[in-house]
C-alpha atoms as a PDB file:
ATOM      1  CA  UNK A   1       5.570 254.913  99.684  1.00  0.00           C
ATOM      2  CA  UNK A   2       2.750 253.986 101.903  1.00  0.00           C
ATOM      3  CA  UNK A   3       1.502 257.413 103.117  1.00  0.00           C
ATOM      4  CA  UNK A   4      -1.483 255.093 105.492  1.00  0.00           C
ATOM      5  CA  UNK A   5       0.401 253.913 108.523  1.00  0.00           C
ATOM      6  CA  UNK A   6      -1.749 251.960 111.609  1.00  0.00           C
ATOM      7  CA  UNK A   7       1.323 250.253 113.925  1.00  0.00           C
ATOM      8  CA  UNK A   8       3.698 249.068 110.963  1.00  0.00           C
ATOM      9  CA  UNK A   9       0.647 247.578 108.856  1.00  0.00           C
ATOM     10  CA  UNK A  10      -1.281 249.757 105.765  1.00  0.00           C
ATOM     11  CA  UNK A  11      -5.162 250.054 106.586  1.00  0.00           C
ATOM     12  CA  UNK A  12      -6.976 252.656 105.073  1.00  0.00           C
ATOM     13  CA  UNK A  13     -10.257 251.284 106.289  1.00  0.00           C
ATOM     14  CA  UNK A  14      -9.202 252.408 110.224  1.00  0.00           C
ATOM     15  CA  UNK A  15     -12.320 254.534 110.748  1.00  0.00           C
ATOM     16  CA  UNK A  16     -12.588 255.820 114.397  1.00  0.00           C
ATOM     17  CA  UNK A  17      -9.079 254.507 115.181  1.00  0.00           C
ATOM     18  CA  UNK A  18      -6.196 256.926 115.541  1.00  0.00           C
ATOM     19  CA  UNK A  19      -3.153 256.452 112.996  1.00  0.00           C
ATOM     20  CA  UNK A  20       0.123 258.152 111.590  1.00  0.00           C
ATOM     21  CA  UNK A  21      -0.512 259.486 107.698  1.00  0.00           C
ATOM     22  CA  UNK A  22       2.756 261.406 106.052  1.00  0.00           C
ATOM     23  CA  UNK A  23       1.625 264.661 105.137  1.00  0.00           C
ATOM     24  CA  UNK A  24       3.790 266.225 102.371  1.00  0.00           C
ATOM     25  CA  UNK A  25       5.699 269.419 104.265  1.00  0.00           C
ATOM     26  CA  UNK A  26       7.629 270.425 101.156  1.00  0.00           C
ATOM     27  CA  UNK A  27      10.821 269.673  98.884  1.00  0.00           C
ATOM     28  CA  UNK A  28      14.179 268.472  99.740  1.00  0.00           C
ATOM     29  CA  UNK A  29      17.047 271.546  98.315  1.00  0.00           C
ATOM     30  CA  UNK A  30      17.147 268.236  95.415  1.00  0.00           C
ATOM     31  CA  UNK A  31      13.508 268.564  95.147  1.00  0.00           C
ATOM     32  CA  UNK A  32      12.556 265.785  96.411  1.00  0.00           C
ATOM     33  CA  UNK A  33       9.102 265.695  98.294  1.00  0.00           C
ATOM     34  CA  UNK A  34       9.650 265.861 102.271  1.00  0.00           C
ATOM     35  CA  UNK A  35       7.009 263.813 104.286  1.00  0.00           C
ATOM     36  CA  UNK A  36       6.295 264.613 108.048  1.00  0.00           C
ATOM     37  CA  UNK A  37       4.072 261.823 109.561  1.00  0.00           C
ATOM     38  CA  UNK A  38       1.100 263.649 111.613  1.00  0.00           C
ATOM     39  CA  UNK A  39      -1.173 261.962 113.870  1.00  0.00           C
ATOM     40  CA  UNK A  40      -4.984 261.733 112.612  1.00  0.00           C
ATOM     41  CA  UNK A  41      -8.368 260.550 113.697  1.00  0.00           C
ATOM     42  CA  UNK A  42      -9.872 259.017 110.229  1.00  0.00           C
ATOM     43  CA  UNK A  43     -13.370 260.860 109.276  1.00  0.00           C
ATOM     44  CA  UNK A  44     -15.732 259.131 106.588  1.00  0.00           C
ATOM     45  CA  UNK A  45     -15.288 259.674 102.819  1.00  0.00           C
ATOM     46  CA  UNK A  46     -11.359 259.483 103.196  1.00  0.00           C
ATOM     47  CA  UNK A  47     -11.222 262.575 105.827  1.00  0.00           C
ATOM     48  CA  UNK A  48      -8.962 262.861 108.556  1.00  0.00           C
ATOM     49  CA  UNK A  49      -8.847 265.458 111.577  1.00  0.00           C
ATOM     50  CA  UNK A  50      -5.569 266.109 112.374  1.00  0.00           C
ATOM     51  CA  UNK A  51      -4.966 265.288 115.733  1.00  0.00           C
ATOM     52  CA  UNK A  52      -1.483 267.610 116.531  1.00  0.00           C
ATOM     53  CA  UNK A  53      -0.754 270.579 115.124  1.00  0.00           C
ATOM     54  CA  UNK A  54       2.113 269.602 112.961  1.00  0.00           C
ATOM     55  CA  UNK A  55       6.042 270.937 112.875  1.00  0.00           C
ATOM     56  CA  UNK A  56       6.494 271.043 109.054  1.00  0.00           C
ATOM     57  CA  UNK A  57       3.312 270.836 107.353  1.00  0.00           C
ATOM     58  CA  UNK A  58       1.802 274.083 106.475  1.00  0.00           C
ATOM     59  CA  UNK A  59      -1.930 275.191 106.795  1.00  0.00           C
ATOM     60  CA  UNK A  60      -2.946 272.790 109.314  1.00  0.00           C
ATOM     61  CA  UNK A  61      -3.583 273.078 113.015  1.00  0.00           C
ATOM     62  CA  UNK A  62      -5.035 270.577 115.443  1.00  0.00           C
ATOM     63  CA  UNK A  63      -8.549 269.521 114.779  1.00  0.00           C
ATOM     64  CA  UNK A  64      -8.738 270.996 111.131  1.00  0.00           C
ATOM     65  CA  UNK A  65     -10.321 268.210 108.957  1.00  0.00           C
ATOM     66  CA  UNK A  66      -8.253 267.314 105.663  1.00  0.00           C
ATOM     67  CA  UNK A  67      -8.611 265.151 102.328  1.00  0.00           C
ATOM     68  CA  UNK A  68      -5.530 263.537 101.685  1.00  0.00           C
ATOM     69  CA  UNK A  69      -4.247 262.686  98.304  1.00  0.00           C
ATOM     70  CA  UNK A  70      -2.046 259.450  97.597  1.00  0.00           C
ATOM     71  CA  UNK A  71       0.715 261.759  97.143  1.00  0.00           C
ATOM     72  CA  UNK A  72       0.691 263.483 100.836  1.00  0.00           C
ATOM     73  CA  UNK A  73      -0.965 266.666  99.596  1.00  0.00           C
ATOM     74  CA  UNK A  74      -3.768 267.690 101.795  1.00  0.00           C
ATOM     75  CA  UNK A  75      -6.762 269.897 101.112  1.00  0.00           C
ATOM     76  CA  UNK A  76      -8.264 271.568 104.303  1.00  0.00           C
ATOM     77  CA  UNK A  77     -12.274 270.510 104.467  1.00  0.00           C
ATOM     78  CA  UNK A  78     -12.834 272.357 107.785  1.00  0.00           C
ATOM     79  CA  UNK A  79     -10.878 274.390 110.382  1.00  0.00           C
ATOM     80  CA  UNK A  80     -11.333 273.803 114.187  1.00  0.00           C
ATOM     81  CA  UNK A  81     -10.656 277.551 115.062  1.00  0.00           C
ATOM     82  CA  UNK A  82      -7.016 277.339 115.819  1.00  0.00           C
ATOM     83  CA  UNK A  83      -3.586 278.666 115.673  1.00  0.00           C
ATOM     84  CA  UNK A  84      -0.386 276.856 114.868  1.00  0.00           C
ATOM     85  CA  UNK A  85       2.477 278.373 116.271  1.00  0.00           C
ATOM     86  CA  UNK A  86       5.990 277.373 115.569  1.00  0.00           C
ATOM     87  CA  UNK A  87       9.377 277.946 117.143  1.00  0.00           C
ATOM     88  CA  UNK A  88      12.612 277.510 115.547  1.00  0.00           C
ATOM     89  CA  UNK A  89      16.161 277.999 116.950  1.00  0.00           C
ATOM     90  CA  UNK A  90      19.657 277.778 115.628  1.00  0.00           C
ATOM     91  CA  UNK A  91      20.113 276.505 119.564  1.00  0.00           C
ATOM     92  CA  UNK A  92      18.336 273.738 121.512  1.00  0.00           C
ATOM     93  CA  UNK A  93      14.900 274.676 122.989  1.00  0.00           C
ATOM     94  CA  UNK A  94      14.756 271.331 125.147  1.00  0.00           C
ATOM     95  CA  UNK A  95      15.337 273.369 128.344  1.00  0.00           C
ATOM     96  CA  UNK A  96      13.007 276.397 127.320  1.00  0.00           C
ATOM     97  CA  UNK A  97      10.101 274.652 126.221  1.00  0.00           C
ATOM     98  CA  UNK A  98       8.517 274.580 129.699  1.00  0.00           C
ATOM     99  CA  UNK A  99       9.270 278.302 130.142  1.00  0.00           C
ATOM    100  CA  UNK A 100       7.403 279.356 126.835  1.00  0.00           C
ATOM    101  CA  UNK A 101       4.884 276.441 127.311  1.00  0.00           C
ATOM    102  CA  UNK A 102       3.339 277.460 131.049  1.00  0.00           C
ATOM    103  CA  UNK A 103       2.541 281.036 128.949  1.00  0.00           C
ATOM    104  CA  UNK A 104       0.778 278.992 126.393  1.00  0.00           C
ATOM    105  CA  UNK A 105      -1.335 277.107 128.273  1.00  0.00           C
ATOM    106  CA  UNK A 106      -2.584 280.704 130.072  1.00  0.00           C
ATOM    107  CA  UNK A 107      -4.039 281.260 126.345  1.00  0.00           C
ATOM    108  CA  UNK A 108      -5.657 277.714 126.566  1.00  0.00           C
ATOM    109  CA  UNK A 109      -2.720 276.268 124.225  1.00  0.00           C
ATOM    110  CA  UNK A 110      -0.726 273.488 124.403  1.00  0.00           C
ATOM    111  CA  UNK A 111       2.536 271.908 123.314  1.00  0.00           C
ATOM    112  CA  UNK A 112       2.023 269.247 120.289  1.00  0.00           C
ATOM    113  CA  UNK A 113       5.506 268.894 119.326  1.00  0.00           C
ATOM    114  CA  UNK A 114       8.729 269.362 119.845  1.00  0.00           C
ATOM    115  CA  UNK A 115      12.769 268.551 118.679  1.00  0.00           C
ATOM    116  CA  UNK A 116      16.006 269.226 119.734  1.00  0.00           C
ATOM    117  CA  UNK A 117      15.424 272.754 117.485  1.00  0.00           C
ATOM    118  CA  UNK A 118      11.451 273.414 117.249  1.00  0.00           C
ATOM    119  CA  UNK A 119       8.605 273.232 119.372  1.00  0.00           C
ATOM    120  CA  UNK A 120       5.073 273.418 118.214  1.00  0.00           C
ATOM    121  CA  UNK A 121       1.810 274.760 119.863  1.00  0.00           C
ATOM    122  CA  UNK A 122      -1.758 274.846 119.230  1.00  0.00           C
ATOM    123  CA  UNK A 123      -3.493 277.838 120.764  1.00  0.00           C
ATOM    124  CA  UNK A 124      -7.465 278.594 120.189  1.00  0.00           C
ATOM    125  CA  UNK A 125      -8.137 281.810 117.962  1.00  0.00           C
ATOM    126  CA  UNK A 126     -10.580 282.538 120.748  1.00  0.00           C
ATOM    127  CA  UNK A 127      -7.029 283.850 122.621  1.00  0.00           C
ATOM    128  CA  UNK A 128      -6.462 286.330 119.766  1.00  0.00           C
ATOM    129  CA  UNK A 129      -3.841 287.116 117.649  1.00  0.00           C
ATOM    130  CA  UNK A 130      -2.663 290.447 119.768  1.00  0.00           C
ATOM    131  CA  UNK A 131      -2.342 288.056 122.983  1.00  0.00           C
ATOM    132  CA  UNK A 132      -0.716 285.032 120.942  1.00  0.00           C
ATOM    133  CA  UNK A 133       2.038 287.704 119.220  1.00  0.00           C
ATOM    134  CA  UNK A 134       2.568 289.148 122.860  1.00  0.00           C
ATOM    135  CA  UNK A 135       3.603 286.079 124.582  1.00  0.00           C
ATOM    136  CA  UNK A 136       5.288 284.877 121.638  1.00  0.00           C
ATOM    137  CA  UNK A 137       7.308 288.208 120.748  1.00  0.00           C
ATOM    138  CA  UNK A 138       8.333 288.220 124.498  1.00  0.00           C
ATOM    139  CA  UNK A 139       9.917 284.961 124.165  1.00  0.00           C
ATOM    140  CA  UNK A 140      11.692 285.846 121.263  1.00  0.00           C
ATOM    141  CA  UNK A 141      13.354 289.374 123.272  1.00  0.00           C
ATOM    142  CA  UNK A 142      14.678 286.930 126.077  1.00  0.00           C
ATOM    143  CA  UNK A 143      15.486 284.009 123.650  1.00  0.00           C
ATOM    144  CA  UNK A 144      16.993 286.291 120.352  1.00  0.00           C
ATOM    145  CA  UNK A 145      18.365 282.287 119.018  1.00  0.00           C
ATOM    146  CA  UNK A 146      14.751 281.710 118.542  1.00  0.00           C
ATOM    147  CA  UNK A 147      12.316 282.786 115.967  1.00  0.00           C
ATOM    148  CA  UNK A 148       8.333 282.184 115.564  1.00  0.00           C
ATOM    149  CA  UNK A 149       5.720 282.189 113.183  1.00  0.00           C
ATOM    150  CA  UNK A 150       2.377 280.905 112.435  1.00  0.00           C
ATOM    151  CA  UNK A 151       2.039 277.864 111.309  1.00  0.00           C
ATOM    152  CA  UNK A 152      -2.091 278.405 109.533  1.00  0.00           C
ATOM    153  CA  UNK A 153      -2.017 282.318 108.839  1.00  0.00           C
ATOM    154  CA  UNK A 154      -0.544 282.747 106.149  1.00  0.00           C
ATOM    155  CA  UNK A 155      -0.261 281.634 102.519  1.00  0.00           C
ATOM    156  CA  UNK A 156       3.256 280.145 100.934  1.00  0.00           C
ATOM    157  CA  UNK A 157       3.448 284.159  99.098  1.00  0.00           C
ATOM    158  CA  UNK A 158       3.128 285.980 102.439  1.00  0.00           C
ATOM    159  CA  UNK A 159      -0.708 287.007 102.041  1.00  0.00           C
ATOM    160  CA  UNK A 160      -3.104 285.891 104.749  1.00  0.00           C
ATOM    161  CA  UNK A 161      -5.154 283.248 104.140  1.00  0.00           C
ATOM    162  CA  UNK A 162      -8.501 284.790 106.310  1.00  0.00           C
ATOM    163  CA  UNK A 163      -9.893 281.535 107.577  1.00  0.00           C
ATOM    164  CA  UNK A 164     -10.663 283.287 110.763  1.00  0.00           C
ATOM    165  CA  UNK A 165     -12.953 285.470 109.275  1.00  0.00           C
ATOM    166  CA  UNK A 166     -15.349 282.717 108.367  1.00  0.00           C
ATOM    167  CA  UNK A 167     -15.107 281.050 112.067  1.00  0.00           C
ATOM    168  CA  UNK A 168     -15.410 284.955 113.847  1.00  0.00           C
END
């Protein structure tokens, strides 16, 4: 698999021009690897700042600057000081989006993403995590279908993975 996409044709030498890459989100229940293509802004040295914060792929929020490996695993070089927030629901959250996003953007976020299912938001750590939980906690009280989580806050065992501290 080409994980370098640029309109249909592989370029890896694309530097200053935005492209797709697939960013490897996981396994497959078969184990196979699961790709979700992100859209980046290619750095020097083989570097990419990630341009949306992405719906499957862990760790990463918009503006954090990755090294990719030819296998879709990324390796986060710098963070750009914010949040990834996901929504998931067992019910379509076409119609709510605009609800939840309009509180969003009142924390300086914004809506990168979204399916039938998910919706996902990058919101600046400068909002903080007590204002981000309260909007987002709300949501879930009026919309109980729906659940949320940080996308960049934790690890894959649970524990926190402090890159705030650094940026603070």
């Amino acid at each position: 698999m080409d994980l370098y996409k640029l309109s249909g044709f592989s370029n890896r030498n694309t530097l200053g021009m935005k492209m797709h890459i697939q960013l490897r989100a996981g396994n497959s229940r078969d184990g196979k690897p699961v790709f979700e293509p992100v859209h980046v802004h290619p750095l020097e040295n083989g570097k990419y700042r990630i341009e949306f914060t992405p719906g499957l792929a862990y760790g990463i929020a918009a503006g954090d600057e990755v090294d990719i490996s030819d296998d879709g695993t990324y390796r986060v070089m710098s963070r750009a000081g914010n949040l990834a927030v996901r929504v998931l629901s067992k019910q379509s959250v076409c119609n709510l989006a605009p609800i939840l996003t309009a509180q969003v953007e009142l924390l300086g976020g914004r809506l990168d993403g979204s399916v039938e299912l998910g919706l996902a938001y990058t919101i600046p750590l400068t909002a903080g995590f007590a204002a981000v939980e309260r909007v987002f906690n709300s949501f879930i009280v009026d919309y109980p279908a729906a659940v949320w989580e940080y996308g960049n806050v934790y690890s894959e065992d649970g524990s926190p993975l402090n890159w705030w501290l650094e940026i603070e």
